[in-house]
N, C-alpha and C. Protein backbone atom coordinates (compact mmCIF):
# COMPACT_ATOMS: atom_id res chain seq x y z
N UNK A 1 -47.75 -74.78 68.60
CA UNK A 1 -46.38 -75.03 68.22
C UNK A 1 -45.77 -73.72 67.72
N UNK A 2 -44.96 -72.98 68.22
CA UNK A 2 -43.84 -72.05 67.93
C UNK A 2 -43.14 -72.37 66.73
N UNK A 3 -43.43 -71.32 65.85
CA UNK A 3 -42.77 -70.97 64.69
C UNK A 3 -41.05 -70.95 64.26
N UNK A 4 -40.29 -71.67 64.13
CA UNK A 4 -38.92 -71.44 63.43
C UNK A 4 -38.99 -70.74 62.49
N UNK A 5 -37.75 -69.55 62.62
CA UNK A 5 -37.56 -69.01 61.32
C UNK A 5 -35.85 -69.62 61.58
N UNK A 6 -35.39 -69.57 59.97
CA UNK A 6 -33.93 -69.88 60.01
C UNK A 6 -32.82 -68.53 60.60
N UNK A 7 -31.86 -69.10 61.11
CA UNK A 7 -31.24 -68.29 61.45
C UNK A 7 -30.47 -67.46 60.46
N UNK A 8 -30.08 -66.18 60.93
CA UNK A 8 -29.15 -65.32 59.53
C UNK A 8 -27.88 -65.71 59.79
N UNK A 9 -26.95 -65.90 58.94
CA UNK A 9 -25.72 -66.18 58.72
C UNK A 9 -25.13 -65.02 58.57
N UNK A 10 -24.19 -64.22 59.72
CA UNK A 10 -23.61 -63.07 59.20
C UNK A 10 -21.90 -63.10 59.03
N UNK A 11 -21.74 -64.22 58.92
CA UNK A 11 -20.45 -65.02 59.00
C UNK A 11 -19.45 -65.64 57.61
N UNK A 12 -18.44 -65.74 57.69
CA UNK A 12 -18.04 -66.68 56.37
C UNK A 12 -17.61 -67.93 57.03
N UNK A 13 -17.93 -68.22 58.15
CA UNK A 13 -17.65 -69.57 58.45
C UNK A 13 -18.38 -70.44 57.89
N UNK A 14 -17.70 -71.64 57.27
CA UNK A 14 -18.32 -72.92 56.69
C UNK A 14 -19.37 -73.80 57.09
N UNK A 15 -20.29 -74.74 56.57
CA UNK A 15 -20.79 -75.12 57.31
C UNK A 15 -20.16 -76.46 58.30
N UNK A 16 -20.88 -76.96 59.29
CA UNK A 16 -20.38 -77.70 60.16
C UNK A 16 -20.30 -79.05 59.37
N UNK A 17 -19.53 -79.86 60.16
CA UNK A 17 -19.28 -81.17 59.79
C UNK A 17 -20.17 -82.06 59.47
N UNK A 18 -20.89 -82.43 60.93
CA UNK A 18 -22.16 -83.23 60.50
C UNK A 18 -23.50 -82.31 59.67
N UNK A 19 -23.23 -81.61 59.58
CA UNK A 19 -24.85 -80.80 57.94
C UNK A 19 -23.73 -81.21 56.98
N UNK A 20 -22.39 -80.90 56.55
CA UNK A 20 -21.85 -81.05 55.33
C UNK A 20 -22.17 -82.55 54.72
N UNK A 21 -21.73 -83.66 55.79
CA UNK A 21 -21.81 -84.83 55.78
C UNK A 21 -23.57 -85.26 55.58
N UNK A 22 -24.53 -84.58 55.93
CA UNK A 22 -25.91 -85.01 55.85
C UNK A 22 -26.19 -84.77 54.58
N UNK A 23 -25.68 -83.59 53.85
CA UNK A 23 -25.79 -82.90 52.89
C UNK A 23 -25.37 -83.60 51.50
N UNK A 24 -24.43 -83.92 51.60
CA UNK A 24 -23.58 -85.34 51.18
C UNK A 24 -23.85 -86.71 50.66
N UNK A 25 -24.58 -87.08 52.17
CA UNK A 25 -25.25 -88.40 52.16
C UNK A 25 -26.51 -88.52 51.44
N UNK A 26 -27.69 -87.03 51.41
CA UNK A 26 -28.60 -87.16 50.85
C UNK A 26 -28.49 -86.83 49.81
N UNK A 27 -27.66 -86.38 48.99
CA UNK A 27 -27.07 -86.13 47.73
C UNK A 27 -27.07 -87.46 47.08
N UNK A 28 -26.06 -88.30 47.57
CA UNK A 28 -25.85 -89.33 47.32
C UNK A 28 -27.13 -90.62 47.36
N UNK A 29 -27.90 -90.73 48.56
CA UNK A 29 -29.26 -91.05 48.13
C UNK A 29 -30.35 -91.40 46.97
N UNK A 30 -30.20 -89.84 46.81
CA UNK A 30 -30.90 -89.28 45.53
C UNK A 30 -30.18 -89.87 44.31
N UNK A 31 -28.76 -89.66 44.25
CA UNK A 31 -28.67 -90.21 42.45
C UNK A 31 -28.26 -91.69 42.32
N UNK A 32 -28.43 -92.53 43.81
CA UNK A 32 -28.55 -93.85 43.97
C UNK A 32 -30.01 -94.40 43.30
N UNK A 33 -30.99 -93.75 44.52
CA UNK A 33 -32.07 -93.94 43.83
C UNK A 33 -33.02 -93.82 42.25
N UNK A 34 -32.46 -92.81 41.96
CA UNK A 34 -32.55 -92.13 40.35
C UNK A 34 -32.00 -93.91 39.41
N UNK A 35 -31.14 -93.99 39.97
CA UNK A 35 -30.38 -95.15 39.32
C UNK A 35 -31.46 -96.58 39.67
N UNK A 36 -31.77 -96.44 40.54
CA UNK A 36 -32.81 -97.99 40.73
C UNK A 36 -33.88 -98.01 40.10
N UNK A 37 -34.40 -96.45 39.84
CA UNK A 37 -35.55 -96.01 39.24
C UNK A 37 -35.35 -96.67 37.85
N UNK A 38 -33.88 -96.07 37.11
CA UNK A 38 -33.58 -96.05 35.70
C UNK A 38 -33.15 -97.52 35.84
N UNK A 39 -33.10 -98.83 36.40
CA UNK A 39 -33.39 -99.95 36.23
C UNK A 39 -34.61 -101.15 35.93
N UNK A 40 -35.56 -99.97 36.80
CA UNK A 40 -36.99 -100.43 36.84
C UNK A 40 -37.34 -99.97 35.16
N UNK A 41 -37.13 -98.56 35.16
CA UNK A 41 -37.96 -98.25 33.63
C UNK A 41 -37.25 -99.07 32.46
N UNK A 42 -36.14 -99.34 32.79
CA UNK A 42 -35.68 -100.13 31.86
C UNK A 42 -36.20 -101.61 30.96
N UNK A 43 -36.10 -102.29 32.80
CA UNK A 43 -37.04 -103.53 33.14
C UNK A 43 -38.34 -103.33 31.83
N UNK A 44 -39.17 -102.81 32.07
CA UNK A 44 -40.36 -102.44 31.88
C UNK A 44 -40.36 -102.55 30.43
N UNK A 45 -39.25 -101.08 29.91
CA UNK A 45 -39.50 -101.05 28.55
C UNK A 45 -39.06 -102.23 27.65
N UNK A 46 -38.52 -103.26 28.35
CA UNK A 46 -38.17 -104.31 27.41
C UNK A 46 -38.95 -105.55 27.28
N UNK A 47 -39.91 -105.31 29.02
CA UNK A 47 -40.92 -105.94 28.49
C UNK A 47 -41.91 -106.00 27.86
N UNK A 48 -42.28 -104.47 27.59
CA UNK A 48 -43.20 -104.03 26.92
C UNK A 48 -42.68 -103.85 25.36
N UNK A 49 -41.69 -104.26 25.07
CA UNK A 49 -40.82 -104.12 23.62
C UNK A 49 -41.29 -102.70 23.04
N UNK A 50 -40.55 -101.75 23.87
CA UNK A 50 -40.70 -100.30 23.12
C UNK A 50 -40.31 -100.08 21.60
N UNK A 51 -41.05 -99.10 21.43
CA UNK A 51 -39.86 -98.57 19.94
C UNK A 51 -38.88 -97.92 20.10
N UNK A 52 -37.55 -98.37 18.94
CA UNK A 52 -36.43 -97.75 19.75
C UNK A 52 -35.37 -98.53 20.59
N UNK A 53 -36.20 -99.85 21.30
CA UNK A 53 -35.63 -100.36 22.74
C UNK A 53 -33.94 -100.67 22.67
N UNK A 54 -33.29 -100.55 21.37
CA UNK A 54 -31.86 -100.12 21.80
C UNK A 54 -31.46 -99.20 22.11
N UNK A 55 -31.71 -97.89 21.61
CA UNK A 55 -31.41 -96.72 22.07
C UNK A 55 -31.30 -96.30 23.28
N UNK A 56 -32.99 -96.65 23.93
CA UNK A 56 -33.13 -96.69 25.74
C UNK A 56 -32.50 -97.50 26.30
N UNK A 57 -31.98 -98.64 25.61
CA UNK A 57 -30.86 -99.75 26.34
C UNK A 57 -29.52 -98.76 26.56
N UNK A 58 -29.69 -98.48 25.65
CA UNK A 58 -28.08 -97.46 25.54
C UNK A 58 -27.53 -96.57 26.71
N UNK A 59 -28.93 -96.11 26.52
CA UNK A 59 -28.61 -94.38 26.99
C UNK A 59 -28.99 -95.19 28.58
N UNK A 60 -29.59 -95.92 29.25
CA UNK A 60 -30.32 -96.38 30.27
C UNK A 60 -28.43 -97.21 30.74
N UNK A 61 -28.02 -97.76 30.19
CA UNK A 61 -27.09 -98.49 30.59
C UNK A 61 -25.62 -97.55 30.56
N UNK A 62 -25.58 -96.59 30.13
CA UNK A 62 -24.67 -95.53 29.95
C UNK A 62 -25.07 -94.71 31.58
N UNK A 63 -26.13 -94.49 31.31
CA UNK A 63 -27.01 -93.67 33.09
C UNK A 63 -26.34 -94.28 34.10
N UNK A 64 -26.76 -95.82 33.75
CA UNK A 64 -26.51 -97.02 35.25
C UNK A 64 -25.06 -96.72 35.19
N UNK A 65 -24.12 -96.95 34.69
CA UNK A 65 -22.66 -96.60 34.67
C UNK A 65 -22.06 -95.25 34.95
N UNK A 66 -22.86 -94.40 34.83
CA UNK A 66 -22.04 -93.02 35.06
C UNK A 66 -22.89 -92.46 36.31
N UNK A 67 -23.94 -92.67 36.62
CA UNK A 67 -24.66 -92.46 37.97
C UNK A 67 -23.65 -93.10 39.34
N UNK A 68 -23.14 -94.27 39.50
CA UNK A 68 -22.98 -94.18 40.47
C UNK A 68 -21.19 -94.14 40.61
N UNK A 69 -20.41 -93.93 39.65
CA UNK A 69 -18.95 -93.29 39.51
C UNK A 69 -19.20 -91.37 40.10
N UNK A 70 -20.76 -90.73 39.61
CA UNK A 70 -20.78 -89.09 39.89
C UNK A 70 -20.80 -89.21 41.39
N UNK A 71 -22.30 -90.06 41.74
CA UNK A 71 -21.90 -90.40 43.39
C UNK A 71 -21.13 -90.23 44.09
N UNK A 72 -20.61 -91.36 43.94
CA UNK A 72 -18.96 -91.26 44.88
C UNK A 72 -18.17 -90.44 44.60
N UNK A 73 -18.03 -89.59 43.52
CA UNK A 73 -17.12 -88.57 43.52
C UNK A 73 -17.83 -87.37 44.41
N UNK A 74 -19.16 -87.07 43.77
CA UNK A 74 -19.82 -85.98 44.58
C UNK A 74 -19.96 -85.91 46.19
N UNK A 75 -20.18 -87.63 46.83
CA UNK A 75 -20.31 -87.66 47.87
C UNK A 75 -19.02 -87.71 48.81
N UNK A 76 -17.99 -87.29 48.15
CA UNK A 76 -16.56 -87.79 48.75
C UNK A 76 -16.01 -86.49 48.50
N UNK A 77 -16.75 -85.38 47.97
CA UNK A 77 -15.88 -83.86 47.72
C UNK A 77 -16.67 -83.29 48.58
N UNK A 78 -15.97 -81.92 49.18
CA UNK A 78 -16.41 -80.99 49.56
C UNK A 78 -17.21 -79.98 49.42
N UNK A 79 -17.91 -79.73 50.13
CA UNK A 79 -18.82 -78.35 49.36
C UNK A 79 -18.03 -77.41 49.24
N UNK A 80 -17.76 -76.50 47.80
CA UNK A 80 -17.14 -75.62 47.94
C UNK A 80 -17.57 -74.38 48.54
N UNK A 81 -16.95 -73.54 49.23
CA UNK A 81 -17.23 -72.64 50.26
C UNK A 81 -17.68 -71.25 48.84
N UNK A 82 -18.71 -70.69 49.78
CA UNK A 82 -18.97 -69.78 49.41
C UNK A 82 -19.05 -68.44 49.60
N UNK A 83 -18.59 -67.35 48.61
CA UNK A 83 -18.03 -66.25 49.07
C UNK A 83 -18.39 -65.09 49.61
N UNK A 84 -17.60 -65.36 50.16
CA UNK A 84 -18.17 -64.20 51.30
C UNK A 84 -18.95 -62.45 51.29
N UNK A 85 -19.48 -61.97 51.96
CA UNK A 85 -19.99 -60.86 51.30
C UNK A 85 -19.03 -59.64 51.51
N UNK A 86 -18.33 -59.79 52.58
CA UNK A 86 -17.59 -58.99 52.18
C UNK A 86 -16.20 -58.84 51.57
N UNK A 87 -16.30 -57.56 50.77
CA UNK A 87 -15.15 -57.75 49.45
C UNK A 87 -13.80 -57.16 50.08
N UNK A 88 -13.13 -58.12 49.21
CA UNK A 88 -11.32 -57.73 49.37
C UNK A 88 -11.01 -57.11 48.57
N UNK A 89 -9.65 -56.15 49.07
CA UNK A 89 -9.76 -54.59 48.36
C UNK A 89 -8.04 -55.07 48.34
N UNK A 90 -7.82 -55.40 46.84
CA UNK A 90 -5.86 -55.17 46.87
C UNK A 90 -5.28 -53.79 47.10
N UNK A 91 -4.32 -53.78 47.68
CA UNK A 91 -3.21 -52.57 48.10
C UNK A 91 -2.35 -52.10 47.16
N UNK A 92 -2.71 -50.97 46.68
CA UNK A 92 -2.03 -50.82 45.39
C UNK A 92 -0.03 -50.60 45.67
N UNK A 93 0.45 -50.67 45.01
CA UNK A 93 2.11 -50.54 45.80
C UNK A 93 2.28 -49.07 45.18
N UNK A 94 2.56 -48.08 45.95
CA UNK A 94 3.11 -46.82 45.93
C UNK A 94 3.97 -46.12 45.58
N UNK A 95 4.50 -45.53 44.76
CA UNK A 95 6.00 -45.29 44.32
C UNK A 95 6.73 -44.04 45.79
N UNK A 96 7.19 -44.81 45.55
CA UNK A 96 8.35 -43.81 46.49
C UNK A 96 9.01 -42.76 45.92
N UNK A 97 8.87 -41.44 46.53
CA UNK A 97 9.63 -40.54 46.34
C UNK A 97 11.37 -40.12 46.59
N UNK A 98 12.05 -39.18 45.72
CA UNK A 98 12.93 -39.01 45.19
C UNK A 98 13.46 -38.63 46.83
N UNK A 99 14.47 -38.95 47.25
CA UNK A 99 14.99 -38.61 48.79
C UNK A 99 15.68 -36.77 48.71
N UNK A 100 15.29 -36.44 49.64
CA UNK A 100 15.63 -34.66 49.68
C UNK A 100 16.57 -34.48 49.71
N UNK A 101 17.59 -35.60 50.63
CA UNK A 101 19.03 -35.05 50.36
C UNK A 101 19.86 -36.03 49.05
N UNK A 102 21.09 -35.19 49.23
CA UNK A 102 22.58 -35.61 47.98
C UNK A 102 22.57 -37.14 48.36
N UNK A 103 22.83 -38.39 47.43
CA UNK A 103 23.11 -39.27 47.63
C UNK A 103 24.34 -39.43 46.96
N UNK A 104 25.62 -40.52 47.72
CA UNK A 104 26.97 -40.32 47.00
C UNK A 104 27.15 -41.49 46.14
N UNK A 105 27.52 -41.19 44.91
CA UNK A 105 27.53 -42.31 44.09
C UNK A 105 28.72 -42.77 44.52
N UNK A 106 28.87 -44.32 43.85
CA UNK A 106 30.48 -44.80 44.01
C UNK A 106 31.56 -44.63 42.56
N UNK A 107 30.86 -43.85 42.02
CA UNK A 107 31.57 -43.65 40.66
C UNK A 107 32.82 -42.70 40.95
């Protein structure tokens, strides 16, 4: 089997649609699952009557609520683009010189 190496990016073009969107989706995956996880341990610690077991109610039910509001925000934004290597150089503005000939006032 022939070796892949990744390709070099010598570009500032973005990435493509469907990787952004994969990228996205498995993002989203992940802090779905995190969240089923933090249901199970929950489960658990109350059957096992931890010490504490309001606190972990707390903070466990605060998780379940703010886990899957980050989701959908995260999985519904864009990756922000990243900058490019090569640098932009501002144009400084120049003063203009005094003109060689008489100019006629209207005074």
């Amino acid at each position: 089997m022939a070796r892949r190496e990744k390709a070099t990016s010598i570009t500032d073009a973005a990435m493509s649609l469907d990787e952004e969107r994969r990228y996205r989706t498995i993002r989203y995956v992940v802090m779905m699952s995190i969240r089923g996880l933090l249901v199970i341990v929950l489960g658990i610690l109350v059957m096992a009557e931890a010490p504490l077991l309001w606190l972990w109610l707390a903070l466990g039910i605060v998780g379940m609520a703010v886990l899957p509001w980050l989701a959908v925000l995260l999985a519904n934004d864009r990756l922000a683009r990243k900058p490019g290597v090569f640098t932009r150089h501002q144009r400084r503005a120049q003063t203009l010189e005094a003109p060689e000939h008489r100019m006629i006032d209207s005074e």
